[in-house]
N, C-alpha and C. Protein backbone atom coordinates (compact mmCIF):
# COMPACT_ATOMS: atom_id res chain seq x y z
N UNK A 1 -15.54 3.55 19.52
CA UNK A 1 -14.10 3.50 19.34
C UNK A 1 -13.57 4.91 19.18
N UNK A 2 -12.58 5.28 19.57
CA UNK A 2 -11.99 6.75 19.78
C UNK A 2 -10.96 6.46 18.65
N UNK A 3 -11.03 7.46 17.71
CA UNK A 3 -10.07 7.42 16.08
C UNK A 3 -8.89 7.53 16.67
N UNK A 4 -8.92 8.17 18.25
CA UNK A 4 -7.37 8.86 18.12
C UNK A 4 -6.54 8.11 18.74
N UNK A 5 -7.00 6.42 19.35
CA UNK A 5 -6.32 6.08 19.91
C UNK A 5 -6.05 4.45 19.26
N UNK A 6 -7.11 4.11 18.16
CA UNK A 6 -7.19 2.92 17.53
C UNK A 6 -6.79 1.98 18.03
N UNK A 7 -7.64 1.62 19.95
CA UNK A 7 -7.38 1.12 19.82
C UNK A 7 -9.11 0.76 20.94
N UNK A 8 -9.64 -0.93 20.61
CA UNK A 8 -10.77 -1.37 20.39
C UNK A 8 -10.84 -2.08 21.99
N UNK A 9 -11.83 -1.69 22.74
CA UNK A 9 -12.07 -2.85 24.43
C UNK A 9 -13.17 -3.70 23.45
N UNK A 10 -12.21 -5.29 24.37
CA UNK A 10 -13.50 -5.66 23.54
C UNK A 10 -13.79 -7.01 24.91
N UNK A 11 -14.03 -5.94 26.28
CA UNK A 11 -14.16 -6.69 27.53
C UNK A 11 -15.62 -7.26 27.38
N UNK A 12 -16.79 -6.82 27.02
CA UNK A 12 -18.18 -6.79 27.20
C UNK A 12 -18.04 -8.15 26.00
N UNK A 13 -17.77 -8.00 24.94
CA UNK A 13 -17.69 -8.56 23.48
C UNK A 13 -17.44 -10.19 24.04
N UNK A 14 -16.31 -10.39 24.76
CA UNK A 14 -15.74 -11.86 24.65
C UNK A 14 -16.47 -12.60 25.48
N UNK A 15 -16.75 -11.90 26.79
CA UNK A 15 -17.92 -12.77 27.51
C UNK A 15 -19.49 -12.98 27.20
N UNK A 16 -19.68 -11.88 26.20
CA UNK A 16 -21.23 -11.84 26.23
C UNK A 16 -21.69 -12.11 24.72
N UNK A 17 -21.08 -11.86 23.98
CA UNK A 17 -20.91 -11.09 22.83
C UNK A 17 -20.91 -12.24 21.64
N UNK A 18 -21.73 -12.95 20.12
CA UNK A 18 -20.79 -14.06 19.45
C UNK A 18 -20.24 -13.01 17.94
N UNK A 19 -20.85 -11.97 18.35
CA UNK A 19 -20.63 -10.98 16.70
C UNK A 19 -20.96 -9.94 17.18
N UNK A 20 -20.36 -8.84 16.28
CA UNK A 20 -19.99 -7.03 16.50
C UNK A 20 -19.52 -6.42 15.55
N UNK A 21 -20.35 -5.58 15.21
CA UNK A 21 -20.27 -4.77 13.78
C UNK A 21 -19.51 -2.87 14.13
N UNK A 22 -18.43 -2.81 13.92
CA UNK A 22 -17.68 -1.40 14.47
C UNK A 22 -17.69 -0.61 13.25
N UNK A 23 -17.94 0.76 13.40
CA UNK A 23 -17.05 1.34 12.34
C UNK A 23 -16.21 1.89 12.75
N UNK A 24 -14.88 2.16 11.50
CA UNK A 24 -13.66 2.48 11.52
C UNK A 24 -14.13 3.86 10.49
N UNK A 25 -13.42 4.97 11.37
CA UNK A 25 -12.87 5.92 10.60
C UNK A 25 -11.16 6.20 12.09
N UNK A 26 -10.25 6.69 10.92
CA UNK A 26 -9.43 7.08 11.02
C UNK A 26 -9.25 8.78 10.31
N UNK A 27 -8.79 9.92 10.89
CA UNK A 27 -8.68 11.05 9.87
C UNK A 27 -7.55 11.40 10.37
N UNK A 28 -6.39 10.92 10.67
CA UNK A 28 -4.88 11.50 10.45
C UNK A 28 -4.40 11.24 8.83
N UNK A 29 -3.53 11.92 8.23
CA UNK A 29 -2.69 11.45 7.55
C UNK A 29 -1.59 11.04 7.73
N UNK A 30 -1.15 9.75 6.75
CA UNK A 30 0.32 9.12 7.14
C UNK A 30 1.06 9.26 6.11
N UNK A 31 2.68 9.10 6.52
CA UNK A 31 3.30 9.08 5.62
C UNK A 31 4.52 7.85 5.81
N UNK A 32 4.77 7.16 4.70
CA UNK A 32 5.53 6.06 4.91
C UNK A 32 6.54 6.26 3.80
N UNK A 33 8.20 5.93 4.56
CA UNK A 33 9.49 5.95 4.20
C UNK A 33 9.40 6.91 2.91
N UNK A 34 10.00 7.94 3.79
CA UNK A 34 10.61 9.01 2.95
C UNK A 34 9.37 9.79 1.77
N UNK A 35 8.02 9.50 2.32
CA UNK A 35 7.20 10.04 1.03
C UNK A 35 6.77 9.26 0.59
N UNK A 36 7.51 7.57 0.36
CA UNK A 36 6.78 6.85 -1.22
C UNK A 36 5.90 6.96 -1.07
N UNK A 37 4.63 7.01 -0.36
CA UNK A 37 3.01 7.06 -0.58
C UNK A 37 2.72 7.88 0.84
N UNK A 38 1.45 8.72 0.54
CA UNK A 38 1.08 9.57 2.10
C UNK A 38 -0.32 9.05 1.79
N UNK A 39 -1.00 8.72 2.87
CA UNK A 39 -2.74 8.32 2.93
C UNK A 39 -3.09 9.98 2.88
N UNK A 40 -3.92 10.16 2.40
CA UNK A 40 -4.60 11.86 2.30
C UNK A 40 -5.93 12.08 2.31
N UNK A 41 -6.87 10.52 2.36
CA UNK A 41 -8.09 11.12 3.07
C UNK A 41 -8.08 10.15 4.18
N UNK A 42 -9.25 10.56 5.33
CA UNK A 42 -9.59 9.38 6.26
C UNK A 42 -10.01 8.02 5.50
N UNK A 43 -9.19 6.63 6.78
CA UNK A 43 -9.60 5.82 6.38
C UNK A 43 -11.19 5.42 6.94
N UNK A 44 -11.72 4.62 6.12
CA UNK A 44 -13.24 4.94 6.70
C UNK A 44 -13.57 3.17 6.53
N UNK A 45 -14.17 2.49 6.76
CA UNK A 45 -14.51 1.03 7.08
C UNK A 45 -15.51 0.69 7.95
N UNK A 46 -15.45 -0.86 8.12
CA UNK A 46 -16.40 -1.51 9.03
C UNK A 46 -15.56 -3.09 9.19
N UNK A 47 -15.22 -3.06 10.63
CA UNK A 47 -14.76 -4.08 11.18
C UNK A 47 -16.17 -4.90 11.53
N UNK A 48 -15.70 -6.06 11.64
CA UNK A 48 -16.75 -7.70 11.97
C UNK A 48 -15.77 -7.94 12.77
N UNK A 49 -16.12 -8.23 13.80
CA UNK A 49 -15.96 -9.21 15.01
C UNK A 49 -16.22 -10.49 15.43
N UNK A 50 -16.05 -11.42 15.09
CA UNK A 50 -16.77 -12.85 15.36
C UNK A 50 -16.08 -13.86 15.92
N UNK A 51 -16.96 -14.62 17.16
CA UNK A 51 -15.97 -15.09 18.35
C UNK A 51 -15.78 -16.70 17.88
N UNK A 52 -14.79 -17.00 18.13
CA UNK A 52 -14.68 -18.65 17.44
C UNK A 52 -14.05 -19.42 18.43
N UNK A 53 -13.96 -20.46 19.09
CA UNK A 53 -13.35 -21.01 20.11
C UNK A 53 -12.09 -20.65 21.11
N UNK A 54 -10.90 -20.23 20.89
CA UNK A 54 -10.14 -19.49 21.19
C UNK A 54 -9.70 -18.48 20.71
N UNK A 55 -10.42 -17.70 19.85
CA UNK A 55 -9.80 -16.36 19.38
C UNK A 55 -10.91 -15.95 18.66
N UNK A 56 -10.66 -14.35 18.36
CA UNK A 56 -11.30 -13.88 17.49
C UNK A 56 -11.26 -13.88 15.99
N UNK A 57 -12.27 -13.83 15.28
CA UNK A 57 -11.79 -13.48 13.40
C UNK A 57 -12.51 -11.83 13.62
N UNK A 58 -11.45 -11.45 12.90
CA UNK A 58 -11.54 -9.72 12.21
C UNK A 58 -11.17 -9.89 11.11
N UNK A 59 -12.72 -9.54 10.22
CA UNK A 59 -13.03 -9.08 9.42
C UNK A 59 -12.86 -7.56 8.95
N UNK A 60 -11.86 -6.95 8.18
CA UNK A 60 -12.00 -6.06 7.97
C UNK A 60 -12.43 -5.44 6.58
N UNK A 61 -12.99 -4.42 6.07
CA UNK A 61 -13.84 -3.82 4.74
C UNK A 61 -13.48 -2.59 5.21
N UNK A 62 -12.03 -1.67 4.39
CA UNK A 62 -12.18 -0.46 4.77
C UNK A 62 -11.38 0.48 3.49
N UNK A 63 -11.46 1.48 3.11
CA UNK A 63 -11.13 2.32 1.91
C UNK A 63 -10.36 3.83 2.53
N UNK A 64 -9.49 3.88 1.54
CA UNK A 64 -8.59 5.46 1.84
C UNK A 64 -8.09 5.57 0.05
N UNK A 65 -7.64 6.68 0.80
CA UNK A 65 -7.18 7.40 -0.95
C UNK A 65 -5.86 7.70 -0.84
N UNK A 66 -4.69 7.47 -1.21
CA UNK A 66 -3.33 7.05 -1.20
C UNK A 66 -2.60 8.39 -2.52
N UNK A 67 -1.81 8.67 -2.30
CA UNK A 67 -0.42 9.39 -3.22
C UNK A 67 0.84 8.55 -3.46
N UNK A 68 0.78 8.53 -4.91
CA UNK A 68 2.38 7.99 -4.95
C UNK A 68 2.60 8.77 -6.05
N UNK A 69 4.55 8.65 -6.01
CA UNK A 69 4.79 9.31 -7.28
C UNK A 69 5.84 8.12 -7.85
N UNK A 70 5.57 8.32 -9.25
CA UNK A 70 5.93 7.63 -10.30
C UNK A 70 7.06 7.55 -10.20
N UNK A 71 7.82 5.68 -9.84
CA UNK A 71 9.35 6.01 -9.79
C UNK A 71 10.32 6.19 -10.97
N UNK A 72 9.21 6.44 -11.97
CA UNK A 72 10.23 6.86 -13.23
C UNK A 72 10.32 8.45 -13.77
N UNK A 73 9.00 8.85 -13.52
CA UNK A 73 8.78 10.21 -14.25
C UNK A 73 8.38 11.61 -13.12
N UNK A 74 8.29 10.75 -12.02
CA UNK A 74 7.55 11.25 -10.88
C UNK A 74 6.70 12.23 -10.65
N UNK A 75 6.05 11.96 -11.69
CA UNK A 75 4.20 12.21 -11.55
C UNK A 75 3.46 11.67 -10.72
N UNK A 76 2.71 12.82 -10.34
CA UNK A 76 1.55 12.32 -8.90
C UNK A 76 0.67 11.21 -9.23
N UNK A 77 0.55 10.58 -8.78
CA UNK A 77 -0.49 9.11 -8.87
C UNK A 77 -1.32 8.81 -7.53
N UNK A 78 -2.71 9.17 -7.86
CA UNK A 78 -3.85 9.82 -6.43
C UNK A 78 -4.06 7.81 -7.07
N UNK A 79 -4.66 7.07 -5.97
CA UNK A 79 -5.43 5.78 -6.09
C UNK A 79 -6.16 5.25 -4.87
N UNK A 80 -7.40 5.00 -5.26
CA UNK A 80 -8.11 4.98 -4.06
C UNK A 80 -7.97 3.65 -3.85
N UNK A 81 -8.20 2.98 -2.34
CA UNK A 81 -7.41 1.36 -2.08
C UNK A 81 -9.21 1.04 -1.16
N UNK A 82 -9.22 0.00 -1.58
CA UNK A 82 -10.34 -0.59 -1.30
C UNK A 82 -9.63 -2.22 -0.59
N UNK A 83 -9.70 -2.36 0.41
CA UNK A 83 -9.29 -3.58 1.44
C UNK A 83 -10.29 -4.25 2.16
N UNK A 84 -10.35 -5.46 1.66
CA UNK A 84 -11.32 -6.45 2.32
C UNK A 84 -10.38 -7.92 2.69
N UNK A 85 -10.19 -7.83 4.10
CA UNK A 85 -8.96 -8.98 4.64
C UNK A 85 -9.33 -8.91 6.41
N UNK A 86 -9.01 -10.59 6.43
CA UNK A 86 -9.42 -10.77 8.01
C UNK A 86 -7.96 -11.33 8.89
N UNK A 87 -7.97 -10.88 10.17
CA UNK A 87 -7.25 -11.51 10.95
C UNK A 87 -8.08 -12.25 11.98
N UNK A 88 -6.66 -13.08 12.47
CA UNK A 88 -7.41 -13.76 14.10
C UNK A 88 -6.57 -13.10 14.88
N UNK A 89 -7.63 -13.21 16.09
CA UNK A 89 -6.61 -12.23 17.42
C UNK A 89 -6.73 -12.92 18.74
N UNK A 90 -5.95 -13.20 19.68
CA UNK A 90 -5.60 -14.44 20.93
C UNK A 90 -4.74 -13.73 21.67
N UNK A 91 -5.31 -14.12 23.10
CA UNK A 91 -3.99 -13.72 24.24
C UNK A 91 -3.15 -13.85 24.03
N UNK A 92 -2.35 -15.10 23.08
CA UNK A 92 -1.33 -15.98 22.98
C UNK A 92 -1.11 -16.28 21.48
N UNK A 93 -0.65 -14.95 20.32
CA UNK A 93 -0.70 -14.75 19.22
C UNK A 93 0.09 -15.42 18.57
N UNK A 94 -0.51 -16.20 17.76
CA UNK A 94 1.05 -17.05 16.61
C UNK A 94 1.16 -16.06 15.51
N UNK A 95 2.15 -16.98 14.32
CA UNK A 95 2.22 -15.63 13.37
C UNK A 95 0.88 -15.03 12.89
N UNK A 96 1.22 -14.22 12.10
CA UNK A 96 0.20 -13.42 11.51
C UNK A 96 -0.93 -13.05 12.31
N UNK A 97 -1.03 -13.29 13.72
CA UNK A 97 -2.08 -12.70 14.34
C UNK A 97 -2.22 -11.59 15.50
N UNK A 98 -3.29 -11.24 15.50
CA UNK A 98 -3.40 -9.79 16.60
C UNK A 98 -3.25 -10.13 18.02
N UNK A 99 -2.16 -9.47 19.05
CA UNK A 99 -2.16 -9.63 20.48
C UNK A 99 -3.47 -8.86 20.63
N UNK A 100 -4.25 -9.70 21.72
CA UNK A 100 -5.34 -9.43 23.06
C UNK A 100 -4.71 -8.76 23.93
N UNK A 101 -4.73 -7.93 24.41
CA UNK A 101 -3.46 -7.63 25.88
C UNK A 101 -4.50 -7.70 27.16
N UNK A 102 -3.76 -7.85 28.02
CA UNK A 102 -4.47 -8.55 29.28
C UNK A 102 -5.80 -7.77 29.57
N UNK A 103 -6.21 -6.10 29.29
CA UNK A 103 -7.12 -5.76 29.27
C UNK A 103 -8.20 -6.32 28.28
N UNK A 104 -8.37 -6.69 27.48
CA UNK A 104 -8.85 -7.35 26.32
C UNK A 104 -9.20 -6.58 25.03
N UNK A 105 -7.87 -5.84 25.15
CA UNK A 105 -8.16 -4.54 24.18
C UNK A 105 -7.26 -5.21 22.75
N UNK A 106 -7.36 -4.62 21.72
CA UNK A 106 -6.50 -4.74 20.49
C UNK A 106 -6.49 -3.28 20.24
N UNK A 107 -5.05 -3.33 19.06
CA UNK A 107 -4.87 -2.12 18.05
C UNK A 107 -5.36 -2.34 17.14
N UNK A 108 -6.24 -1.83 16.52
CA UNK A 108 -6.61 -2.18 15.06
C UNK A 108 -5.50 -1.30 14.06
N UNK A 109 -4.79 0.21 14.08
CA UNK A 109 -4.45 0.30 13.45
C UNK A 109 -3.30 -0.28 12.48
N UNK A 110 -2.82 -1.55 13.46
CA UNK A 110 -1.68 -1.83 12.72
C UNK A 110 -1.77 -2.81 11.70
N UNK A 111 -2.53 -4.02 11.75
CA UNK A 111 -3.12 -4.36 10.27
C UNK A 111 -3.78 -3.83 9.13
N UNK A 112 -4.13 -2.67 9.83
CA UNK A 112 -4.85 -1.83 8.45
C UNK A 112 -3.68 -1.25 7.78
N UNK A 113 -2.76 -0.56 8.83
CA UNK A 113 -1.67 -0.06 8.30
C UNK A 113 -0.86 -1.43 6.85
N UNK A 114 -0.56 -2.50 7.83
CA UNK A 114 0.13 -3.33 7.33
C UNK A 114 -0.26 -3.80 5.56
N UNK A 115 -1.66 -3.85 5.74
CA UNK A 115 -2.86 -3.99 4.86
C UNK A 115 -2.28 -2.88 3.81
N UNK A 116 -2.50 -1.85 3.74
CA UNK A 116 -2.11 -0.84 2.67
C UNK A 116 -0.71 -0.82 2.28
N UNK A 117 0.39 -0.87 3.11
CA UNK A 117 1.80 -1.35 2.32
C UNK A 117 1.69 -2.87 1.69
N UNK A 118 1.09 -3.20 1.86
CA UNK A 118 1.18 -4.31 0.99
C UNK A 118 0.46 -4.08 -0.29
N UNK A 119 -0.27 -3.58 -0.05
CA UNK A 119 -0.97 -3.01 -1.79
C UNK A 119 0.00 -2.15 -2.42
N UNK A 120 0.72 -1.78 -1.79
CA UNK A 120 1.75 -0.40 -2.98
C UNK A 120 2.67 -1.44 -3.86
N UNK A 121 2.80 -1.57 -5.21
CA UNK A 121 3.78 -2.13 -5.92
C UNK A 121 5.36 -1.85 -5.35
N UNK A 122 6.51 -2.91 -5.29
CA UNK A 122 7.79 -2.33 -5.17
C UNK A 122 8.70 -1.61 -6.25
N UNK A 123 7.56 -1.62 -8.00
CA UNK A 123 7.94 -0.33 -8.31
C UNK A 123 6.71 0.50 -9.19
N UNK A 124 6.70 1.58 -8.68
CA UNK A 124 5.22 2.65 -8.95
C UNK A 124 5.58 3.40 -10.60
N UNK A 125 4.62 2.81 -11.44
CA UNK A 125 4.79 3.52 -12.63
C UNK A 125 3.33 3.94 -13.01
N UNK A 126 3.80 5.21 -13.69
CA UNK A 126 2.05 6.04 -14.06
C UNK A 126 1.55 5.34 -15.50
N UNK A 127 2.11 4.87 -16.11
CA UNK A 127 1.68 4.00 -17.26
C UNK A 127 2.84 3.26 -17.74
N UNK A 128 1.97 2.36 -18.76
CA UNK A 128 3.08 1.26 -18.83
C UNK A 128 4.06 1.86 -19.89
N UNK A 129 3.93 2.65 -20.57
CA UNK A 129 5.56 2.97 -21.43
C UNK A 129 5.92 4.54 -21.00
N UNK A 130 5.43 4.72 -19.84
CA UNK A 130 6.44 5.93 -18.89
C UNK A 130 7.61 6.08 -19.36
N UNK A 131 8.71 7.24 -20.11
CA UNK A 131 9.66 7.46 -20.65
C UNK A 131 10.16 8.08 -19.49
N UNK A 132 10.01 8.46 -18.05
CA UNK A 132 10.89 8.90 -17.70
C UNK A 132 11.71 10.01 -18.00
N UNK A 133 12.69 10.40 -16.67
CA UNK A 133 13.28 11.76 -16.77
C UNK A 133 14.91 11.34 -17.81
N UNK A 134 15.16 12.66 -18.30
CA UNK A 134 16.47 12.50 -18.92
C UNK A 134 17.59 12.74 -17.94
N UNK A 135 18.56 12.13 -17.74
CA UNK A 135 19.47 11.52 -16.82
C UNK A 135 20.40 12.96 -17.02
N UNK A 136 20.33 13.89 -17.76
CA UNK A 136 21.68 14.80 -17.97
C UNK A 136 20.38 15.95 -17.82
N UNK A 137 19.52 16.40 -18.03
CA UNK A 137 19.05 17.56 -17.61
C UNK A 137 17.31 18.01 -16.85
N UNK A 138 16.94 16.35 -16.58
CA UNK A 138 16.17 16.06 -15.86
C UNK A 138 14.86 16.59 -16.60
N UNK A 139 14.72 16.45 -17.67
CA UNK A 139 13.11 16.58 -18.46
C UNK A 139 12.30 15.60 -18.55
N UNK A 140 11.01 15.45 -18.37
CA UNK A 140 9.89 14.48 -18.48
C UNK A 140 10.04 14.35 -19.82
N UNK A 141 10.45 13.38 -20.26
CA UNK A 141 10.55 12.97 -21.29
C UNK A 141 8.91 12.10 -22.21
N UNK A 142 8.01 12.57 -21.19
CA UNK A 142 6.42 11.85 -21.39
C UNK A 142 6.13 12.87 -22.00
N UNK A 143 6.69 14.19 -21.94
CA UNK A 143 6.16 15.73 -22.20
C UNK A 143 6.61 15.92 -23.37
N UNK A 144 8.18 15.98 -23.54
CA UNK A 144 9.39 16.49 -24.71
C UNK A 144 10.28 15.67 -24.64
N UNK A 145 10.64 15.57 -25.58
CA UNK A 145 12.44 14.37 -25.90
C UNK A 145 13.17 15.66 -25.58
N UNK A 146 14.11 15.84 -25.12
CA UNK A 146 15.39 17.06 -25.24
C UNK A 146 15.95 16.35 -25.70
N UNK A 147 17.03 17.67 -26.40
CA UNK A 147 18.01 17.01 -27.07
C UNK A 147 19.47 16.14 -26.45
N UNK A 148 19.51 15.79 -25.91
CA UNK A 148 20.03 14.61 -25.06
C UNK A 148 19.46 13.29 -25.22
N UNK A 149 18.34 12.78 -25.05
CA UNK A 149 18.15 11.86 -25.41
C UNK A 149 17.52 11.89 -26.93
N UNK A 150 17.06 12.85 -27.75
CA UNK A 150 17.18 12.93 -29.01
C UNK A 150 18.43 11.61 -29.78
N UNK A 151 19.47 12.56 -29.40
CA UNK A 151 20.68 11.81 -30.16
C UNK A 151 21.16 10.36 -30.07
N UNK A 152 20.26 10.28 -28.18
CA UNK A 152 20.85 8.78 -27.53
C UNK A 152 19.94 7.61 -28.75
N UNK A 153 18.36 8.57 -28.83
CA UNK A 153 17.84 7.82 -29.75
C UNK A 153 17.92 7.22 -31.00
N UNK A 154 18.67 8.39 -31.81
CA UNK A 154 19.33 7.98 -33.16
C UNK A 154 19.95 6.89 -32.94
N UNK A 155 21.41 7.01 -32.24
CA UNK A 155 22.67 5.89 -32.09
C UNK A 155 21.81 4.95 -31.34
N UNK A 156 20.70 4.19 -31.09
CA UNK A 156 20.82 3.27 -30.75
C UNK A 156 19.68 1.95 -31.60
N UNK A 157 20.20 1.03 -32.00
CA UNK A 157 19.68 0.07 -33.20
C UNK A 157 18.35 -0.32 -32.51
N UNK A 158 17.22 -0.90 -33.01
CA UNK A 158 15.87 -1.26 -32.94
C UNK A 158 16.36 -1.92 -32.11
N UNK A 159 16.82 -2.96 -32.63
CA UNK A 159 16.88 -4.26 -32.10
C UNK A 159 18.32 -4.54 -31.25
N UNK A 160 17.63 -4.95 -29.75
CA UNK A 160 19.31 -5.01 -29.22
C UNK A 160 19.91 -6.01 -29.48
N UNK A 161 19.60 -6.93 -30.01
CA UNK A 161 20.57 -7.93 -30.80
C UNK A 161 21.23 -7.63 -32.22
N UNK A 162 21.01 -6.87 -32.87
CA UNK A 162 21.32 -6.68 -33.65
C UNK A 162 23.19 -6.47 -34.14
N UNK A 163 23.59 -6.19 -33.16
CA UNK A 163 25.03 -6.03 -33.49
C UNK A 163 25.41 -7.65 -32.85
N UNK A 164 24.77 -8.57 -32.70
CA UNK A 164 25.50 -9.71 -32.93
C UNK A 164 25.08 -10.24 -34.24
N UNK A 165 24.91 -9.55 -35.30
CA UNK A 165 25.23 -10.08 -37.12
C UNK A 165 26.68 -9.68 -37.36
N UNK A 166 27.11 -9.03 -36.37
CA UNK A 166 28.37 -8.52 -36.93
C UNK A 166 29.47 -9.00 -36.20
N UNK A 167 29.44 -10.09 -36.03
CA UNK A 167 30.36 -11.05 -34.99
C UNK A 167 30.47 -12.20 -35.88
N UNK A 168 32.03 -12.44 -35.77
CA UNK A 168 32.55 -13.69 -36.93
C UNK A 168 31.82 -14.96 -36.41
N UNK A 169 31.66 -15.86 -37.03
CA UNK A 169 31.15 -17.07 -36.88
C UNK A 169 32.72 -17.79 -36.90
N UNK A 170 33.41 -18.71 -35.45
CA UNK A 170 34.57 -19.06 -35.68
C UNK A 170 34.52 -20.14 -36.03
């Protein structure tokens, strides 16, 4: 398989072939919408191939190392993604499955791709009580309170219910 073109003949495979063990490396880096996460090492794996009455099952087992930054404090967050998930693939693809194209080739990169946005949370935090930046002079507040949110801290009661004790009972 040629990394640079990801994409798999699998003419010999369908006529002759009932199983096929590939490896996957990929070594570009990607980057998806605007930064939220860039892949930063090669992806590296092992596709299964296995022929089943009208279509194929792909098996895929493959690992990369991912960047995100924290959408609260936006600290770097390195996480390595470990993916083990199969598709089926047919001349004549329903949902969720891989086009054959008349050569009998597939793309593999685009389920792998698909595969790793789905692992990113829709929101990225570096720990669970991340304080975040201060809204008036932009300090990591994980680091130092400034005095901006210092004061927000005083004026505001433990408990956010608390100022309904001070509401008449009519």
């Amino acid at each position: 398989m040629d990394s640079s073109e990801l994409i798999i003949n699998l003419a010999g495979f369908i006529n002759d072939k009932n199983q096929q063990i590939l490896k996957i490396k990929i070594n570009k880096e990607y980057k998806y919408q605007d930064e939220r996460f860039a892949i930063v090492s090669p992806i590296n794996g092992i596709l299964k191939v296995e022929k089943t009455k009208n279509e194929l099952a792909l098996n895929f087992r493959v690992n990369t190392k991912i960047i995100l930054n924290c959408d609260l404090c936006l600290k770097e967050i390195k996480k390595n993604l470990n993916l083990n998930f199969y598709k089926m693939a047919q001349k004549d693809p329903k949902d969720n499955q891989i086009l054959i194209d008349y050569n009998n080739k597939i793309d593999i990169f685009e389920p792998i791709w698909e595969q790793i946005i789905l692992e990113i949370p829709a929101k990225i935090i570096c720990k669970k009580n991340c304080r975040g930046l201060c809204s008036i002079c932009g300090q990591n507040l994980n680091k130092e309170i400034c005095s901006h949110c210092q004061s927000k801290k005083e004026e505001k009661p433990k408990n956010p219910f608390s100022i309904l004790k001070k509401l008449k009972k009519s």
